[in-house]
Protein backbone atom coordinates (compact mmCIF):
# COMPACT_ATOMS: atom_id res chain seq x y z
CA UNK A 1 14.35 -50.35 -16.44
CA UNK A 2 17.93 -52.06 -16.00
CA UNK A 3 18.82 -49.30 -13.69
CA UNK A 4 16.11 -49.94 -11.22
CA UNK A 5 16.69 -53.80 -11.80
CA UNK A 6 20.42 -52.72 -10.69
CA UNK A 7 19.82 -50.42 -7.60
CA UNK A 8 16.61 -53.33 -6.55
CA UNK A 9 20.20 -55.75 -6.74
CA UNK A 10 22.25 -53.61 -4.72
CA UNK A 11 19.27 -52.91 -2.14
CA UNK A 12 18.74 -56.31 -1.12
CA UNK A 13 21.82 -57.48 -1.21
CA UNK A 14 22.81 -55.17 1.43
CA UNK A 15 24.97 -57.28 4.25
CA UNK A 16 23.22 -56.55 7.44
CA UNK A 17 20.05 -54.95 9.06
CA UNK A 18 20.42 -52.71 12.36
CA UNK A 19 16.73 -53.17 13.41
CA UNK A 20 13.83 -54.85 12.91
CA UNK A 21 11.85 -53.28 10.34
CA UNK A 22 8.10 -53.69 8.74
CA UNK A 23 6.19 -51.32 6.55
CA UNK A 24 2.98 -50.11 8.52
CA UNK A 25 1.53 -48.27 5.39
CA UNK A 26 2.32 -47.21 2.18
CA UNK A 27 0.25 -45.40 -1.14
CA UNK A 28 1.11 -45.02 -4.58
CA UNK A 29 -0.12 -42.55 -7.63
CA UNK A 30 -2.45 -45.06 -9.22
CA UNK A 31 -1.68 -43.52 -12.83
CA UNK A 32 2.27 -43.93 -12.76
CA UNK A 33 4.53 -46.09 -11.04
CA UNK A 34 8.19 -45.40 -10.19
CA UNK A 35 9.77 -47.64 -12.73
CA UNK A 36 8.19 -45.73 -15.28
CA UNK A 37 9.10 -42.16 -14.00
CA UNK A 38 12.74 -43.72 -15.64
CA UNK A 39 14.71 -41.04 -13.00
CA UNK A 40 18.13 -40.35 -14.02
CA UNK A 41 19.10 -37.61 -11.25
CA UNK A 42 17.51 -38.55 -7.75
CA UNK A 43 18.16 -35.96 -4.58
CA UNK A 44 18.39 -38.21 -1.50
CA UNK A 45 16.94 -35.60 1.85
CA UNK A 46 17.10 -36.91 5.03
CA UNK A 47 15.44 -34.64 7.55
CA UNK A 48 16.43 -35.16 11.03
CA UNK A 49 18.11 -32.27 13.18
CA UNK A 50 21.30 -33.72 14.11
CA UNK A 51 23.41 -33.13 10.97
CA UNK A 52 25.99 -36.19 11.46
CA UNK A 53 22.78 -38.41 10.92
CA UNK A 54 21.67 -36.60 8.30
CA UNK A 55 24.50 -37.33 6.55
CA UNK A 56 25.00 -41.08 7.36
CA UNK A 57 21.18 -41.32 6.38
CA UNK A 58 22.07 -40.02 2.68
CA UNK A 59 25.70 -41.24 2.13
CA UNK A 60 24.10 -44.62 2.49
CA UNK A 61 21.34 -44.29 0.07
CA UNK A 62 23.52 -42.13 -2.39
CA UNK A 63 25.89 -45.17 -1.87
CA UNK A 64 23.89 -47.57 -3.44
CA UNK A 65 23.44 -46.35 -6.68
CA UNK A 66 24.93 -43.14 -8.68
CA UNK A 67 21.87 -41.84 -9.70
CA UNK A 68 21.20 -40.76 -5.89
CA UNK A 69 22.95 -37.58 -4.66
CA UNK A 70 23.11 -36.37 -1.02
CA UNK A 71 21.43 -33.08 -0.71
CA UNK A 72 23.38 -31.44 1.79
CA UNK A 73 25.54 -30.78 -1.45
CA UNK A 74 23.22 -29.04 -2.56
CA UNK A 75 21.15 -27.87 0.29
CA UNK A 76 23.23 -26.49 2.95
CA UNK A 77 23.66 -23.39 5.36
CA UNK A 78 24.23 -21.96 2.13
CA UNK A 79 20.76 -22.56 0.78
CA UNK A 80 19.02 -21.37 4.07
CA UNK A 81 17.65 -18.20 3.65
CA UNK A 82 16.83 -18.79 -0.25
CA UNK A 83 12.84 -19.29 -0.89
CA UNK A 84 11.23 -22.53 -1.88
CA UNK A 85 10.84 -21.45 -5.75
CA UNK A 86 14.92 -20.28 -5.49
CA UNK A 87 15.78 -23.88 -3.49
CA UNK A 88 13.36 -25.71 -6.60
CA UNK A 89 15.37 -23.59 -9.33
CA UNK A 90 18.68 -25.28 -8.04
CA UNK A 91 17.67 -28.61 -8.18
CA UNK A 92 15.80 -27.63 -11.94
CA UNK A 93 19.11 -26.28 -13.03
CA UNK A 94 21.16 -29.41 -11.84
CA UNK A 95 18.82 -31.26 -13.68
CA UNK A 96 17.40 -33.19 -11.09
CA UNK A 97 14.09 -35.55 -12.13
CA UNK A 98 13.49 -36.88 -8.45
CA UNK A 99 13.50 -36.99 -4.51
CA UNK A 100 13.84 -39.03 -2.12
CA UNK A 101 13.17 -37.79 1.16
CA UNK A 102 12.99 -39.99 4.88
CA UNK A 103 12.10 -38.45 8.21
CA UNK A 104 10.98 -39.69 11.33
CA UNK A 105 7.38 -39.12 11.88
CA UNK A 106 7.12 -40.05 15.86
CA UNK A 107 8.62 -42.90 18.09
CA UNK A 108 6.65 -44.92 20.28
CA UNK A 109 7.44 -46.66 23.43
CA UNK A 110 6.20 -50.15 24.38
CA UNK A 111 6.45 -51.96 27.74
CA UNK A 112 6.22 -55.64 28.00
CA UNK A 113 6.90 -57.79 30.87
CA UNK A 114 9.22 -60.81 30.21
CA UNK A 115 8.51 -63.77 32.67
CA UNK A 116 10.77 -65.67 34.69
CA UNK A 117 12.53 -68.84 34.00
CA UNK A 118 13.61 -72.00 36.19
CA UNK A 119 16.11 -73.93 35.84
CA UNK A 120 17.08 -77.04 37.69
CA UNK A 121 17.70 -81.05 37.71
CA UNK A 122 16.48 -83.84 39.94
CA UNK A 123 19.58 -85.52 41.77
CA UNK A 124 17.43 -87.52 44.56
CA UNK A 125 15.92 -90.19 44.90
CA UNK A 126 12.25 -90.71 44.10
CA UNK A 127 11.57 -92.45 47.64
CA UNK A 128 12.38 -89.31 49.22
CA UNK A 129 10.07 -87.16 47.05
CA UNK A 130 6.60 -89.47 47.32
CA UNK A 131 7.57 -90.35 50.73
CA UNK A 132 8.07 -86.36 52.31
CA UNK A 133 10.69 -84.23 53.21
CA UNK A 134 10.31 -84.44 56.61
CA UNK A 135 12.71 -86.71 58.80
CA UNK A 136 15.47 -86.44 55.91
CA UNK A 137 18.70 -84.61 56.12
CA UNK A 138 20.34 -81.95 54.10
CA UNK A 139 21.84 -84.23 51.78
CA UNK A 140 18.63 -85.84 50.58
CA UNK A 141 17.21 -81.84 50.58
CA UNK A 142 20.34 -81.01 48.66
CA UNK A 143 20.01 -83.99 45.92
CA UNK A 144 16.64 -83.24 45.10
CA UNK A 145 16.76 -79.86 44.55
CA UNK A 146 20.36 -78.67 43.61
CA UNK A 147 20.67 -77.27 40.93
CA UNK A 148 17.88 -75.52 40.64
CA UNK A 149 17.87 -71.28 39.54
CA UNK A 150 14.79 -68.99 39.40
CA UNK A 151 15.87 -65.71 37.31
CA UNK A 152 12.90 -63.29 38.14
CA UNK A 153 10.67 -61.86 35.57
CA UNK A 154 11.36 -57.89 34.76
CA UNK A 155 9.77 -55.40 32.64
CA UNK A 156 11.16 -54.19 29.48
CA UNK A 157 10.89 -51.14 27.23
CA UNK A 158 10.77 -50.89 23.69
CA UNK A 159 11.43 -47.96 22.02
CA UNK A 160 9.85 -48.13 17.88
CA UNK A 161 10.69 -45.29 15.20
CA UNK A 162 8.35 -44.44 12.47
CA UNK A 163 9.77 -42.84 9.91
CA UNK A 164 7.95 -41.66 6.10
CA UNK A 165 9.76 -41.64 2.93
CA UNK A 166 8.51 -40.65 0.39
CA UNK A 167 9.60 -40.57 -3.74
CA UNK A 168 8.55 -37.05 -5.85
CA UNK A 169 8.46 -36.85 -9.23
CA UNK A 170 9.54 -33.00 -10.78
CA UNK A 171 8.83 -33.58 -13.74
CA UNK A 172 5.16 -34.24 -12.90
CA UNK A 173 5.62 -31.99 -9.42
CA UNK A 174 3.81 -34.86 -7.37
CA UNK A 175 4.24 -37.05 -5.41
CA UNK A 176 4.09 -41.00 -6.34
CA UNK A 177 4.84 -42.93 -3.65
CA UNK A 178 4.87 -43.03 0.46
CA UNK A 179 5.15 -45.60 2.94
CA UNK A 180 5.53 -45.33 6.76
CA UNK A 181 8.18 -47.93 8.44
CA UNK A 182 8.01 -49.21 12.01
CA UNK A 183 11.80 -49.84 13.16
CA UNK A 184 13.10 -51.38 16.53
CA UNK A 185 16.32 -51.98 18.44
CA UNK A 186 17.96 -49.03 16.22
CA UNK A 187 21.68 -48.86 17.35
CA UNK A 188 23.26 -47.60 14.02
CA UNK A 189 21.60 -45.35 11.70
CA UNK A 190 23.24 -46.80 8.21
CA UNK A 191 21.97 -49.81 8.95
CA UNK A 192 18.63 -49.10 10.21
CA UNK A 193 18.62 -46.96 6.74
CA UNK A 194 19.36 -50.43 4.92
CA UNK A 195 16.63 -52.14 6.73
CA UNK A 196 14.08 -49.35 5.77
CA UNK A 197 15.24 -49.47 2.21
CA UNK A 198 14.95 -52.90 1.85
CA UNK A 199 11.27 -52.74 3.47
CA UNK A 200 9.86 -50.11 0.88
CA UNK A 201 11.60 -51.74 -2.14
CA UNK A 202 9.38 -54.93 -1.41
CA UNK A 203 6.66 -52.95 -0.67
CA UNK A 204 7.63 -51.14 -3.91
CA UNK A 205 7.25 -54.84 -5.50
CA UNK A 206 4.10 -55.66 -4.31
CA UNK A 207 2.67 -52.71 -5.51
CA UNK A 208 3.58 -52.82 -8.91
CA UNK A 209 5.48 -49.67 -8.34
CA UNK A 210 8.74 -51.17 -9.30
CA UNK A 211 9.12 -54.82 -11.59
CA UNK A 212 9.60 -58.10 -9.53
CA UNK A 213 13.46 -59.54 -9.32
């Protein structure tokens, strides 16, 4: 229990968040809950193609608590050809309890149009503004309306990443919990991974999956 309490800790107290990022769904084995699947060995698997992000993705979660290892240690070009049972074996043999694993299910794209703003201050005169504009000079033109912006309305696009991750239990060879994140404005993939850690721990929470703070 004081080890989840510890990497909970560590989670939230990350610095910074590179997106904005809400949990769309999640499920969890109603007969066990995470806290008591007491893990001691966790393999972290991040599966995206590009395998710099792969690694940034795990080195950040491994980094948060020792019990997580990155599984490109583990599960490399080395590992490739081997069979699922043979790639299972390894992990059984390192004495691995858990995974971890995160990948992005789709992105979605959102357009929505931002409107235009004015901006401006009345110099003049009220007699000139009840009275007309018309028989009065540039300066009294000038007084009432200077200065006075429009910055035009434009469209913008969105672009939102889902991405699953989901916790396995070997001992029990199921899995026990999955959620499904909605991220925006990702710019840097360790942080993005901090904001999607911090979303399923509270979801984790309100479950009952893992003990309140």
């Amino acid at each position: 229990m004081k080890k989840y309490l510890i990497l909970l800790i560590v989670i939230l107290s990350l610095s910074s968040c590179g997106s904005n990022t809400t949990i769309v769904n999640s499920w969890r084995d109603p007969k066990i809950t995470v806290a008591q699947e007491h893990f001691k060995k966790v393999l972290v698997v991040a599966l995206v193609k590009d395998e710099a992000s792969r690694r940034i993705a795990e080195n950040r979660i491994a980094a948060s608590n020792p019990i997580f290892k990155t599984s490109y240690q583990y599960l490399n070009e080395t590992t490739k050809q081997l069979t699922q049972e043979q790639k299972l074996k390894i992990l059984q043999d390192e004495n691995f309890d858990g995974v971890v694993t995160m990948r992005l299910v789709s992105t979605e794209k959102e357009t929505t149009y931002v409107p235009g703003s004015y901006t401006g201050m009345y110099y003049g005169g009220f007699d000139g503004l009840y009275s007309g504009m018309y028989g009065y000079g540039f300066g009294n033109w000038y007084g009432m309306y200077s200065p006075a912006f429009y910055d035009p309305g434009y469209y913008q696009e969105t672009t939102y990443y889902m991405v699953e991750t989901n916790i396995f239990s070997l001992k029990e060879n199921k899995l026990i919990w999955t959620g499904t994140t909605r991220s925006d404005y990702v710019t840097d993939v360790g942080q993005t991974v901090d904001a999607i850690m911090q979303a399923v721990v509270k979801e984790m929470i309100k479950d009952g999956s893992l003990p309140p703070k």
